[in-house]
Structure formats: structure tokens, C-alpha cells
C-alpha atoms as a PDB file:
ATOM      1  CA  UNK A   1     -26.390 140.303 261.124  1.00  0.00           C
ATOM      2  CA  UNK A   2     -27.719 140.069 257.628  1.00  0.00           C
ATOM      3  CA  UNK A   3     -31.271 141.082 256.963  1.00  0.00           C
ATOM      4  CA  UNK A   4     -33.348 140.465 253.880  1.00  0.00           C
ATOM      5  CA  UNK A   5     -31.836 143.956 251.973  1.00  0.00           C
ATOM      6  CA  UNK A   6     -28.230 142.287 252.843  1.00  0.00           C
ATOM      7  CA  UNK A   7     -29.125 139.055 251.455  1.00  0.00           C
ATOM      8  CA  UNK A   8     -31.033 140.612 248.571  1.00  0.00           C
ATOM      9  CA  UNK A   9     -27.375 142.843 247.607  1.00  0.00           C
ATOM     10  CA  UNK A  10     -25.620 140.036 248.022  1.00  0.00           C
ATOM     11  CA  UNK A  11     -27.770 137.861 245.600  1.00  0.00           C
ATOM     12  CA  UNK A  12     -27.636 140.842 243.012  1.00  0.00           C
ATOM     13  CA  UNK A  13     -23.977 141.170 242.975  1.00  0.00           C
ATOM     14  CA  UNK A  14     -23.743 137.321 242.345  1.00  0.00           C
ATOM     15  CA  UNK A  15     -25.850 137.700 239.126  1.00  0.00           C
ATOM     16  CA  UNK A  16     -23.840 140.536 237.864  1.00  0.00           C
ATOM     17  CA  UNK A  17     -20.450 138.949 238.593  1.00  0.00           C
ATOM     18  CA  UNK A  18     -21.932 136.085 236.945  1.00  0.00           C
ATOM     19  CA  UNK A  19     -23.329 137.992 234.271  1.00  0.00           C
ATOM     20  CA  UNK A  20     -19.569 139.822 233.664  1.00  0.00           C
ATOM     21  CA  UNK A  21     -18.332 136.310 233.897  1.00  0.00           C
ATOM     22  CA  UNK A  22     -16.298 136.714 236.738  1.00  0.00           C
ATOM     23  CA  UNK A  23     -16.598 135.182 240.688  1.00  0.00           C
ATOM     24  CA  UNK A  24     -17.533 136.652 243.591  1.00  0.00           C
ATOM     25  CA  UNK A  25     -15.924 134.897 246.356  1.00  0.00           C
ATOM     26  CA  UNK A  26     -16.512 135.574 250.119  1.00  0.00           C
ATOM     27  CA  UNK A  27     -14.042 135.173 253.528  1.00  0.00           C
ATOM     28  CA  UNK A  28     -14.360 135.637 257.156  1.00  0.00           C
ATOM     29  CA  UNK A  29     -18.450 135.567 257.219  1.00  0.00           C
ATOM     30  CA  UNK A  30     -19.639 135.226 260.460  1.00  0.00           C
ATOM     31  CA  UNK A  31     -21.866 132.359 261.988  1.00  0.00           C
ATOM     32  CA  UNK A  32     -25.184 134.408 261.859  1.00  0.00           C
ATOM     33  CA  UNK A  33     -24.845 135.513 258.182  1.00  0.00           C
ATOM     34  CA  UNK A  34     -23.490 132.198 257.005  1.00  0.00           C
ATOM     35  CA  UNK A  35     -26.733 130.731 258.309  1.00  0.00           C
ATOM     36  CA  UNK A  36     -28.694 133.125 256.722  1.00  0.00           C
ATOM     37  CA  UNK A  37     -26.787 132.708 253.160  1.00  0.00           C
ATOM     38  CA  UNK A  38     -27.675 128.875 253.789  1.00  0.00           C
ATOM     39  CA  UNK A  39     -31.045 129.242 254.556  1.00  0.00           C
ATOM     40  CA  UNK A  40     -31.655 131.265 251.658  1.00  0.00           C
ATOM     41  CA  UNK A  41     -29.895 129.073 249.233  1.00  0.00           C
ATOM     42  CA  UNK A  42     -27.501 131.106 248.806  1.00  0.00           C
ATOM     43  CA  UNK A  43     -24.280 128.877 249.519  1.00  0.00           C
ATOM     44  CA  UNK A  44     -25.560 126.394 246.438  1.00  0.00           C
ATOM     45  CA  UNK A  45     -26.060 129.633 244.478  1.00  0.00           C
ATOM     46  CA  UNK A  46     -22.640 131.053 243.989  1.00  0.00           C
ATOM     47  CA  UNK A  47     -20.969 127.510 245.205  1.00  0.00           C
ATOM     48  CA  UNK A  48     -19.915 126.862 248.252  1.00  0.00           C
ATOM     49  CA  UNK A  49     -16.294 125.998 247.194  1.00  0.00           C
ATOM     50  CA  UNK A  50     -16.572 130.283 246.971  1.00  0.00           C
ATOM     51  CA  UNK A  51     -16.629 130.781 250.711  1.00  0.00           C
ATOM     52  CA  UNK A  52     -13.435 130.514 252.844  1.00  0.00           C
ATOM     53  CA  UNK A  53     -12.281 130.843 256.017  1.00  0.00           C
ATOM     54  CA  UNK A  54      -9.433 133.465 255.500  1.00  0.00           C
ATOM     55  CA  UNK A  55      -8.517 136.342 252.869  1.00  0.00           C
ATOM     56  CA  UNK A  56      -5.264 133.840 252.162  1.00  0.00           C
ATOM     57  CA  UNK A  57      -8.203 130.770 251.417  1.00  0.00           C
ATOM     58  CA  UNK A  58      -9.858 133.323 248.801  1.00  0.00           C
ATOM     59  CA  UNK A  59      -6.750 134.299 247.447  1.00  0.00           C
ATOM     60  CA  UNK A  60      -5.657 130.447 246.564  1.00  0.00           C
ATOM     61  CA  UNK A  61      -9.346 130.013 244.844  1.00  0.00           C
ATOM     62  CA  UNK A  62      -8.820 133.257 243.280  1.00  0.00           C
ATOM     63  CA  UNK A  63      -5.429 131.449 241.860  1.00  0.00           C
ATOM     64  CA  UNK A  64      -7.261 128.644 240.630  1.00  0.00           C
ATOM     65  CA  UNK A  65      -9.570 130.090 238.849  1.00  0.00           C
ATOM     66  CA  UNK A  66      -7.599 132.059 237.083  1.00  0.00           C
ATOM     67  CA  UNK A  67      -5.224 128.879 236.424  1.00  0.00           C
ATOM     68  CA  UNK A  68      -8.567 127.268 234.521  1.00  0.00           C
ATOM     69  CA  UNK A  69      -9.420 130.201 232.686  1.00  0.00           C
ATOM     70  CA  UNK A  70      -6.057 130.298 231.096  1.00  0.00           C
ATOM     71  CA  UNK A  71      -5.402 127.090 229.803  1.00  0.00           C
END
């Protein structure tokens, strides 16, 4: 479950990745808390090519943006 706190943290540590100008990316959320990010705007927020399925799905995006930032 995510509550209103969990959502808040979660919301906070977006701006400061963003703010260190790096991305948080997410894996394995569960139905109830992925409805919750939705709801809350969340998902457009930090982009929803940032949530995955798997550790091995974050990894590849992690890849990729990496790969952008160096050329």
C-alpha cells in the first residue's frame, strides 16, 4: 500500500534526483501503488518510460540513459 507520506517521499526524491540531474527509475511496483502513483500524477511526473516491470527492464533504461548522456 502507499499512503499519502509514501507518495509524498516518493515525489520528493523525484525533485532531488531531478534537481542532481540524475533519474530515478522504479521496478516491480505493485498494482495498488501503481494506481496510486497514477492517480496522483505521478507516472507523467518522472515519465512513465521510468517504470518497468523487472530490475533487468531498469537496468536496460539505466543503459540508455547513460548511452545519451555520453554522446
Amino acid at each position: 500500500m502507499l499512503d499519502a507520506t509514501g507518495m509524498r517521499a516518493l515525489k520528493d526524491l523525484n525533485k532531488q534526483c531531478l534537481k542532481n540531474k540524475t533519474q530515478l527509475l522504479l521496478s516491480g511496483i505493485h498494482v495498488q501503488p501503481f494506481f496510486s502513483m497514477e492517480k496522483a500524477g505521478f507516472l507523467d511526473d518522472m515519465g512513465r518510460d521510468n517504470f518497468h516491470n523487472t530490475i533487468d527492464e531498469s537496468l536496460k533504461r539505466a543503459h540508455e540513459i547513460l548511452a545519451l548522456k555520453n554522446h
